[in-house]
N, C-alpha and C. Protein backbone atom coordinates (compact mmCIF):
# COMPACT_ATOMS: atom_id res chain seq x y z
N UNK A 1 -7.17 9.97 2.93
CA UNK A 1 -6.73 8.61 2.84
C UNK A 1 -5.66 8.53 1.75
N UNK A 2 -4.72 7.71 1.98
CA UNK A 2 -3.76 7.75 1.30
C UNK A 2 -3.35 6.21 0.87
N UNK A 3 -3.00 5.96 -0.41
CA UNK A 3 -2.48 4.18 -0.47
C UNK A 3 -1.44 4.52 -1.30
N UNK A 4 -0.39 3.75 -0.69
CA UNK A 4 0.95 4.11 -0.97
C UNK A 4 1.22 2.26 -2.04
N UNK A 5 1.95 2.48 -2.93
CA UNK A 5 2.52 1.35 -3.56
C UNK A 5 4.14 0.96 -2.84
N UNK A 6 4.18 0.27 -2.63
CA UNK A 6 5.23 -0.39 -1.59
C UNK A 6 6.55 0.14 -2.53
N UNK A 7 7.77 0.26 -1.50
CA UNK A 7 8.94 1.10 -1.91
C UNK A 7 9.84 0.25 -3.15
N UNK A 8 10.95 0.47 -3.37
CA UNK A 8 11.55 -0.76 -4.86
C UNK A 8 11.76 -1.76 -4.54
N UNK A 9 11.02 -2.89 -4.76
CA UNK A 9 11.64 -4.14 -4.78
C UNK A 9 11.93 -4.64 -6.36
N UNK A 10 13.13 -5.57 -6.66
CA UNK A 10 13.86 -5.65 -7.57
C UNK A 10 13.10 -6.50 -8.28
N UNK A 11 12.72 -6.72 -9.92
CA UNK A 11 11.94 -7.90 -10.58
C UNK A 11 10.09 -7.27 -10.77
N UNK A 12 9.76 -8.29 -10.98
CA UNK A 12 8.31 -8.01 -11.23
C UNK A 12 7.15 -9.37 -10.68
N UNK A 13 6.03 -9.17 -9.84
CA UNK A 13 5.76 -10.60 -9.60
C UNK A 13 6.48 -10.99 -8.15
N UNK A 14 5.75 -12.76 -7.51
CA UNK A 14 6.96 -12.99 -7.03
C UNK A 14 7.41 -14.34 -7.70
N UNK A 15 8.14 -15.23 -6.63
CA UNK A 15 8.72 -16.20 -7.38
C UNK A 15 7.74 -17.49 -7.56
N UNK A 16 8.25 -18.45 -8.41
CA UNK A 16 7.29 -19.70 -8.66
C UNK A 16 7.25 -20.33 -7.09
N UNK A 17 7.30 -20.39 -6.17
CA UNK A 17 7.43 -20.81 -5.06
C UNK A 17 7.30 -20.34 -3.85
N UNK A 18 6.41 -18.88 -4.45
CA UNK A 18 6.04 -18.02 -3.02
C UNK A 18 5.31 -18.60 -1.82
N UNK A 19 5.63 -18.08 -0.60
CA UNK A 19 5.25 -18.13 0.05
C UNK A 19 4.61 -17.10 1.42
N UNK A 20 3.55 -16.76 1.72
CA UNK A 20 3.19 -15.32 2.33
C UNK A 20 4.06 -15.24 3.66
N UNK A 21 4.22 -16.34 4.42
CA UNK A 21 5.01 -16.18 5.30
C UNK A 21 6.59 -16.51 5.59
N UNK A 22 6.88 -16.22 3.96
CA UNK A 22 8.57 -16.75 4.14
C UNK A 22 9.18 -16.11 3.38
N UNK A 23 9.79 -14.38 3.81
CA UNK A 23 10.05 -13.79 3.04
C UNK A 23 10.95 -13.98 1.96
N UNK A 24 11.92 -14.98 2.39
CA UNK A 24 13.13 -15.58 1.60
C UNK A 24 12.25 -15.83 0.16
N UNK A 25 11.10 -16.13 -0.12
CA UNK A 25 10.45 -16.45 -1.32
C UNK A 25 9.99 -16.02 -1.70
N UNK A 26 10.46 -14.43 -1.77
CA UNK A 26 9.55 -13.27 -2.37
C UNK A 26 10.37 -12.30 -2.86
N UNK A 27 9.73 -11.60 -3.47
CA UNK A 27 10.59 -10.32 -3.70
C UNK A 27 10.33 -9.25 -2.84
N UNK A 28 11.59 -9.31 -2.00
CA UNK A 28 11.91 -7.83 -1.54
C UNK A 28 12.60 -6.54 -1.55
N UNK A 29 12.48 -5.72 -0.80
CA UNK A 29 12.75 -4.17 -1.15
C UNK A 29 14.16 -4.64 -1.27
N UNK A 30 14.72 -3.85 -2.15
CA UNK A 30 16.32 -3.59 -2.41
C UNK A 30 16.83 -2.41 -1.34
N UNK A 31 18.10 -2.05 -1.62
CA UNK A 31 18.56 -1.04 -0.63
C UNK A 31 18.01 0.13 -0.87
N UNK A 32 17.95 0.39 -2.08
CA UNK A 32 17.24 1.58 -2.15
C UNK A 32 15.72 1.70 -2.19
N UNK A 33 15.14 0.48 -2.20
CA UNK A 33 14.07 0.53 -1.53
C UNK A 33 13.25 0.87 0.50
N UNK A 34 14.45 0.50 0.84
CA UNK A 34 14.62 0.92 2.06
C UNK A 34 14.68 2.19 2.06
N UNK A 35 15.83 2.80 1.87
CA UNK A 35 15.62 4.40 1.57
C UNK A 35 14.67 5.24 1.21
N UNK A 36 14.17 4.76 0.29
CA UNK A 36 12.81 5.60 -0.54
C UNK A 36 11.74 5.39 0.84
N UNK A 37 11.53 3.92 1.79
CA UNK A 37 10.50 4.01 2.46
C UNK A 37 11.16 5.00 3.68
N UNK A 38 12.08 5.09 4.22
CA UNK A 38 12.59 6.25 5.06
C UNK A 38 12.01 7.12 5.01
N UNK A 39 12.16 7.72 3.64
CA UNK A 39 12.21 8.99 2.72
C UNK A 39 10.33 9.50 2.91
N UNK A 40 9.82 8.14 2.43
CA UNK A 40 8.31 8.65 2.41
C UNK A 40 8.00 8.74 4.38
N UNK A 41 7.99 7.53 5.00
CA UNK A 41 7.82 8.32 6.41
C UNK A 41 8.12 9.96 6.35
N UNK A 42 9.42 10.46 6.44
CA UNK A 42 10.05 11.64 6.91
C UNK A 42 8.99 12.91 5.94
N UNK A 43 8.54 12.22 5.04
CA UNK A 43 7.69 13.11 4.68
C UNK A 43 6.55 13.20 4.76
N UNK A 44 5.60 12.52 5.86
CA UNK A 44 4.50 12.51 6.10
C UNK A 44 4.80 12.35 7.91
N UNK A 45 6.06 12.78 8.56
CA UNK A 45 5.79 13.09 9.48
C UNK A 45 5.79 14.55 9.84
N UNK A 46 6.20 15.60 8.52
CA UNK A 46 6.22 16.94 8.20
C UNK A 46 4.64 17.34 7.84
N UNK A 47 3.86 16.26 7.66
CA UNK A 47 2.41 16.78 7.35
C UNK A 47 1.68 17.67 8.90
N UNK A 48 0.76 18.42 8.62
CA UNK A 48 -0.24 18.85 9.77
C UNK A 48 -0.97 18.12 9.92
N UNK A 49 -1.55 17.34 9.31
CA UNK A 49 -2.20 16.17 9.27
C UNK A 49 -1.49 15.19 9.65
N UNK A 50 -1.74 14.45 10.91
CA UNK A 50 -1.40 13.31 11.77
C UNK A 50 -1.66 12.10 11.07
N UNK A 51 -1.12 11.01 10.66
CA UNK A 51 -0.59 9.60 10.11
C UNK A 51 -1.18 8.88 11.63
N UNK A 52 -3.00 8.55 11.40
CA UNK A 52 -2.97 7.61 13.05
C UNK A 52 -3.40 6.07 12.81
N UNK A 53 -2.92 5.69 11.36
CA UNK A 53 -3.19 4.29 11.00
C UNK A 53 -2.67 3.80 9.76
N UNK A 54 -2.01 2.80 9.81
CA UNK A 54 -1.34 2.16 8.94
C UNK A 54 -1.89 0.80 8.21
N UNK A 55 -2.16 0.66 7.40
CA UNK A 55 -2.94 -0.53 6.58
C UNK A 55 -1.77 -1.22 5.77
N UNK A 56 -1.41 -2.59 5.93
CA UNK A 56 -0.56 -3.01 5.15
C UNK A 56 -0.93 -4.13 4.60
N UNK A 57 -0.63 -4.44 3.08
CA UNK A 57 -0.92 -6.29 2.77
C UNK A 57 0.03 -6.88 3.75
N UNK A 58 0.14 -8.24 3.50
CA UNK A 58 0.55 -9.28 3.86
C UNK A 58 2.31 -9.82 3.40
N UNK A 59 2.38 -8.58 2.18
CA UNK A 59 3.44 -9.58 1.75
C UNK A 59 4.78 -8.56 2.21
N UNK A 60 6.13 -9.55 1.96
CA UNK A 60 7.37 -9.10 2.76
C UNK A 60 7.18 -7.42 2.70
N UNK A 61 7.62 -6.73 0.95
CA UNK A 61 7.83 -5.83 0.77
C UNK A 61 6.99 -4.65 1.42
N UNK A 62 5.48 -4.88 1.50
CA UNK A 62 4.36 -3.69 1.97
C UNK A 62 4.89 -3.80 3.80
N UNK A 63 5.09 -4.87 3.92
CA UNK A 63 5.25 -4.84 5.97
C UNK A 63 6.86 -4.04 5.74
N UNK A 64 7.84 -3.94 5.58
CA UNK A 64 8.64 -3.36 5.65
C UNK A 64 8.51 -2.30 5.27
N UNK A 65 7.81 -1.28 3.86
CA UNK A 65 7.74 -0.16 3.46
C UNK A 65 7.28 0.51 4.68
N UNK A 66 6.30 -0.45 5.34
CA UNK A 66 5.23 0.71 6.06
C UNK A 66 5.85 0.34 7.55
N UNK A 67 6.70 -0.36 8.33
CA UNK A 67 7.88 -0.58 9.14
C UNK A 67 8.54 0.56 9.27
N UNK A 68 9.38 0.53 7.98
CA UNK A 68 10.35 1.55 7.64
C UNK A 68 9.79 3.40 7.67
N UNK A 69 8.59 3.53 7.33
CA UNK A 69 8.21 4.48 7.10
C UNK A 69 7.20 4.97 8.60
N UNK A 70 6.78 4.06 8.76
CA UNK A 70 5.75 4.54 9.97
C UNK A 70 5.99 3.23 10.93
N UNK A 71 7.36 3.41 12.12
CA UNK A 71 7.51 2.54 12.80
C UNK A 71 5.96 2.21 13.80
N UNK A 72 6.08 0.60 14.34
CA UNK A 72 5.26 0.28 15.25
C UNK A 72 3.32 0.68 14.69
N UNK A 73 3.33 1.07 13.68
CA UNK A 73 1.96 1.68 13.50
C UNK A 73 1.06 0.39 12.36
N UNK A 74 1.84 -0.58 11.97
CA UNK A 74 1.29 -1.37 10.80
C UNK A 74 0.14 -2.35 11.67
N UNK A 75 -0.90 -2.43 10.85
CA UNK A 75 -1.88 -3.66 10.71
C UNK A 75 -1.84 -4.26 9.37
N UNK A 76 -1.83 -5.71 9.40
CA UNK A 76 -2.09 -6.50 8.27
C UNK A 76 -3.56 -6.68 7.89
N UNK A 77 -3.66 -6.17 6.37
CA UNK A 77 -5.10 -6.22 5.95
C UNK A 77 -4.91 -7.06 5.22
N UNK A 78 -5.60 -8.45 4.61
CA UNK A 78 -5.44 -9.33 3.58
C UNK A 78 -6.29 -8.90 2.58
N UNK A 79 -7.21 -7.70 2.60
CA UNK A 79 -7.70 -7.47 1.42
C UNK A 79 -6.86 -6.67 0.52
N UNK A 80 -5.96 -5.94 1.05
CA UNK A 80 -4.85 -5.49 0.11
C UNK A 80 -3.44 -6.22 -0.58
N UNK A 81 -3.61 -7.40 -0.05
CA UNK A 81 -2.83 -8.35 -0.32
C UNK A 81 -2.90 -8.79 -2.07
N UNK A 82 -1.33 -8.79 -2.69
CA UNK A 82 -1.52 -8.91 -4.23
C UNK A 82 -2.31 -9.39 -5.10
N UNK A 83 -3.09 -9.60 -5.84
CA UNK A 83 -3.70 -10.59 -6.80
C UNK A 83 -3.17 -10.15 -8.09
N UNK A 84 -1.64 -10.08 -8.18
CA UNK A 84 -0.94 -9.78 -9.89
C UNK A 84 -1.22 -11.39 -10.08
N UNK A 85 -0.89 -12.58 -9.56
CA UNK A 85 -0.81 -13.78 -10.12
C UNK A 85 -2.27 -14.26 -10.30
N UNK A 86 -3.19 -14.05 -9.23
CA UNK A 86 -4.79 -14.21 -9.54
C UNK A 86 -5.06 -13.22 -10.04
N UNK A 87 -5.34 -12.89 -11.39
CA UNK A 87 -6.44 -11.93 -11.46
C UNK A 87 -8.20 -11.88 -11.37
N UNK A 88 -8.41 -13.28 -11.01
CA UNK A 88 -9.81 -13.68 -11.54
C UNK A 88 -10.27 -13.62 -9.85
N UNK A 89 -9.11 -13.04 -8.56
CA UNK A 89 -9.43 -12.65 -7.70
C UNK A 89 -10.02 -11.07 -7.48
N UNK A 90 -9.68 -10.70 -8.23
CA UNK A 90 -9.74 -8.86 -8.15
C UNK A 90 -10.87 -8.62 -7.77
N UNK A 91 -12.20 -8.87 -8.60
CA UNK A 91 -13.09 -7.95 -8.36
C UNK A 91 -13.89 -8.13 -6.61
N UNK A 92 -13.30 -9.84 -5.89
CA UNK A 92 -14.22 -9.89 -5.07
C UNK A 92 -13.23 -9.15 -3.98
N UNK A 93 -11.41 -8.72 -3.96
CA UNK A 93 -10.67 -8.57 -3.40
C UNK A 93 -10.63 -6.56 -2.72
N UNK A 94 -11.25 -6.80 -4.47
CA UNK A 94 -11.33 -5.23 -4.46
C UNK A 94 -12.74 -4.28 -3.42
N UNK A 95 -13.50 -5.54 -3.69
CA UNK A 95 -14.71 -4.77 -2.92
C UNK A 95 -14.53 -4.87 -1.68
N UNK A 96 -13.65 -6.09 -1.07
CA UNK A 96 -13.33 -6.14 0.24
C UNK A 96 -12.60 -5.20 0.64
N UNK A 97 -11.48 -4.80 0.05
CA UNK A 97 -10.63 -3.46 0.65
C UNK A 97 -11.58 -1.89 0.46
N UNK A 98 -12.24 -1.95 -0.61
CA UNK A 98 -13.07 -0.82 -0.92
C UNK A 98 -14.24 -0.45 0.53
N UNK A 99 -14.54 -1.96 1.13
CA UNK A 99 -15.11 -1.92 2.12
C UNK A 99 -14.71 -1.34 3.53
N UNK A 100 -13.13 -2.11 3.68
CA UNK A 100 -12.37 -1.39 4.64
C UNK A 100 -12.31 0.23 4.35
N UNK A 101 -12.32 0.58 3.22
CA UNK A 101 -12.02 1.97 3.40
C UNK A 101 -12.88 2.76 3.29
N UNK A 102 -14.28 2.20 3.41
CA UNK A 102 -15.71 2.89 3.16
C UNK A 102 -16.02 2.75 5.06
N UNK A 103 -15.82 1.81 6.02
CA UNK A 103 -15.85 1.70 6.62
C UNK A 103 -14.78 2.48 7.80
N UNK A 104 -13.40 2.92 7.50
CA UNK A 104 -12.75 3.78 8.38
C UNK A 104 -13.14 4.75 8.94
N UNK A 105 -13.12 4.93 10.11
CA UNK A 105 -13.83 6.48 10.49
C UNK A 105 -12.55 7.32 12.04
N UNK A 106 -11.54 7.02 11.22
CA UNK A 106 -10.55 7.38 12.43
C UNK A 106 -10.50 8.72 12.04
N UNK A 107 -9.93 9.30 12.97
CA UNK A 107 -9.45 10.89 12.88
C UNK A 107 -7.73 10.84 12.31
N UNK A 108 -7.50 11.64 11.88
CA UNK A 108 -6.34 11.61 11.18
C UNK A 108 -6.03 11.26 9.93
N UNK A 109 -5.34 10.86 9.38
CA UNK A 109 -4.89 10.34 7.89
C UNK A 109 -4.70 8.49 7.88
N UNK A 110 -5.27 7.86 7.05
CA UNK A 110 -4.82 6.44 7.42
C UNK A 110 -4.32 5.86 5.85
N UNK A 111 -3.03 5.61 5.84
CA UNK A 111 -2.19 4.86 5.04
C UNK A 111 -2.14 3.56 4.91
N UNK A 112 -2.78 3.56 3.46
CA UNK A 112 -2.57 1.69 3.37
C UNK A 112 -1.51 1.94 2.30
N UNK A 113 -0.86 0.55 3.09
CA UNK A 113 0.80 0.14 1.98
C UNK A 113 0.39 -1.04 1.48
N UNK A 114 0.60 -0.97 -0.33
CA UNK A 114 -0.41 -2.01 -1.03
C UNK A 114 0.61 -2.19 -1.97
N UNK A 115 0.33 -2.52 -3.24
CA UNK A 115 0.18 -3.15 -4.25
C UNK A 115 -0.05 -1.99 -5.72
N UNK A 116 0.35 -2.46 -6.64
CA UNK A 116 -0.12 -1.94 -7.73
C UNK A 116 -0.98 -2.18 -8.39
N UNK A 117 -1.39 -3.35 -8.41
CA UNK A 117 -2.88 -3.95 -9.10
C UNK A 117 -3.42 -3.23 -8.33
N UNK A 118 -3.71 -3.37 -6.72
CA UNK A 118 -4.89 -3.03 -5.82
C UNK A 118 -4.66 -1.64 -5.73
N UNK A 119 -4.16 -0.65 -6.11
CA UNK A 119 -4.09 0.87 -6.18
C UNK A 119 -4.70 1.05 -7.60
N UNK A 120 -4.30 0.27 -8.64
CA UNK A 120 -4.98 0.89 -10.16
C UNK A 120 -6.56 0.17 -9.87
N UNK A 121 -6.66 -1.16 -9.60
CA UNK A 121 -8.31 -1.21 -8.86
C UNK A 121 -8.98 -0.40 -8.57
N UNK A 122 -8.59 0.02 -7.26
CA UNK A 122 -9.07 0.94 -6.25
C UNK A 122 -9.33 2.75 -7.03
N UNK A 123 -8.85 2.69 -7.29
CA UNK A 123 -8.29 4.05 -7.93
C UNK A 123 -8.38 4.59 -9.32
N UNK A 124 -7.81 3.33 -10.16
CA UNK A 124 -7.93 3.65 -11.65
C UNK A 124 -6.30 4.34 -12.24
N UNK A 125 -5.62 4.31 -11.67
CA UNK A 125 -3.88 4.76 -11.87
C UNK A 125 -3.01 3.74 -11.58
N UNK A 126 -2.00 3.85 -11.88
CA UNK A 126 -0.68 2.95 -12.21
C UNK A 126 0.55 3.59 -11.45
N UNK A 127 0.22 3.57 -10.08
CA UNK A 127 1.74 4.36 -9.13
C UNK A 127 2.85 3.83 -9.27
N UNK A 128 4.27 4.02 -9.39
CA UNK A 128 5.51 3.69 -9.40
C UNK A 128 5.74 3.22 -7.77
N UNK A 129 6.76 2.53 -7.85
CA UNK A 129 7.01 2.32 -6.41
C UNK A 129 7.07 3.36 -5.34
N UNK A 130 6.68 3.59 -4.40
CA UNK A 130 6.96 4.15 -3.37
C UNK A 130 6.11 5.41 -3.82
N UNK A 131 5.30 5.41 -4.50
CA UNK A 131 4.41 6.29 -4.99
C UNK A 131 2.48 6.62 -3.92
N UNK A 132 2.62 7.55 -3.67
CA UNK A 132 1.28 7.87 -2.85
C UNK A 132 0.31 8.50 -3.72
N UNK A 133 -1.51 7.62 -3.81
CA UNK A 133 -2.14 8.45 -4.09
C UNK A 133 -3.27 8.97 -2.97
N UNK A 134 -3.38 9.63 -3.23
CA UNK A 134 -4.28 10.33 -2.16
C UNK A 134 -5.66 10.26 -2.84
N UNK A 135 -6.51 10.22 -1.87
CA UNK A 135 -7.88 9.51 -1.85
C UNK A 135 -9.02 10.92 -1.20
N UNK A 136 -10.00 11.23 -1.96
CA UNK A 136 -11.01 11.41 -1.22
C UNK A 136 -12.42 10.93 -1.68
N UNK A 137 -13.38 11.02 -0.68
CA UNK A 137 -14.56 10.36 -1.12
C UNK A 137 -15.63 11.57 -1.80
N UNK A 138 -16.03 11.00 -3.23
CA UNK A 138 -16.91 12.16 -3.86
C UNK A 138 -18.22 11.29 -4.19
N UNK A 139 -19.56 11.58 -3.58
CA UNK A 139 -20.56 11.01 -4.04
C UNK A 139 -20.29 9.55 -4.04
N UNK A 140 -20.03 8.97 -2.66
CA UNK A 140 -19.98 7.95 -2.62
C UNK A 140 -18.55 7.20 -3.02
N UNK A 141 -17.83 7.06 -4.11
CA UNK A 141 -17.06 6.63 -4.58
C UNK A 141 -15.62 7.42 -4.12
N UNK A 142 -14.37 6.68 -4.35
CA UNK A 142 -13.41 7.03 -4.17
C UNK A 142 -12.79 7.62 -5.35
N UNK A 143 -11.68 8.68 -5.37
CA UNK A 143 -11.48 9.35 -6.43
C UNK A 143 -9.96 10.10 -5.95
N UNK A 144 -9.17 10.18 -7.16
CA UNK A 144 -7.43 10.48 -6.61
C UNK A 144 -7.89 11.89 -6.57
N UNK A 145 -7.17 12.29 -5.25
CA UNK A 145 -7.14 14.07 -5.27
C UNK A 145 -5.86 14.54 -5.50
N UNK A 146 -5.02 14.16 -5.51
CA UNK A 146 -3.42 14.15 -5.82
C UNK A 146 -2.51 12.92 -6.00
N UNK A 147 -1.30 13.08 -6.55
CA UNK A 147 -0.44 12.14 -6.27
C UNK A 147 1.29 12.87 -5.77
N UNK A 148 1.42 11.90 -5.01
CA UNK A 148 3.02 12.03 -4.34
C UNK A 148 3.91 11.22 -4.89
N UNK A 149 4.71 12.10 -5.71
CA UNK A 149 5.98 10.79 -6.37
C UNK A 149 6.96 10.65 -5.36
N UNK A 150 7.77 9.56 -5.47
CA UNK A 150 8.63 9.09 -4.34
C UNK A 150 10.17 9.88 -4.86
């Protein structure tokens, strides 16, 4: 399992006036954020390990990373969806995605395109954009077995 932190978008946060379904009110990927998500597809379609599910939040930047990177393959999960502006959402947000991923049982590799709060949550690390950590399950719990810099 793999959770990727969504490719560069410019700023930090989004704006005082976000809105989940209007990308114009968010921060999105820059140009070279586009690139970098290219970049990560092309390198996980070189894996032996088959990419047969895509997990994405809700907001502009994660649906395009994982667009860009793994065409036609995205589902929207709202438990990976940001809580940098709530934090007093985390812990019930976190067990919900922790759930989705205690619950997957596909064959192949399944990529969620998230967030940085919900990757240092999940995980306990601080990925850079377009950054992959890789996941396996030890005694129950989830735990980084590597990381992929972008």
């Amino acid at each position: 399992m793999v959770l990727i932190r969504h490719a560069l978008a410019t700023g930090v946060g989004d704006p005082e006036h976000f809105a989940l379904n209007d990308c114009r009110t968010q921060r999105n990927l820059n140009d070279e954020g586009r690139k970098q998500a290219m970049r990560i597809g092309a390198y996980f379609r070189q894996l032996t390990v088959p990419v047969t599910a895509v997990w994405s939040s809700q907001w502009c930047r994660t649906r395009e990373t994982a667009d860009l990177a793994f065409p036609g393959m995205r589902e929207d999960k709202a438990a990976f969806n940001s809580f940098f502006g709530e934090p007093d959402a985390a812990p019930a947000q976190t067990l919900a995605a922790k759930r989705l991923l205690n619950a997957w049982n596909g064959n192949g590799l399944l990529v969620v395109v998230t967030h940085q709060v919900n990757i240092t949550a999940i995980a306990g690390v601080v990925p850079a954009s377009g950054e992959a950590v890789v996941l396996r399950l030890r005694d129950g719990a989830w735990v980084v077995s590597g990381r992929l810099t972008p």
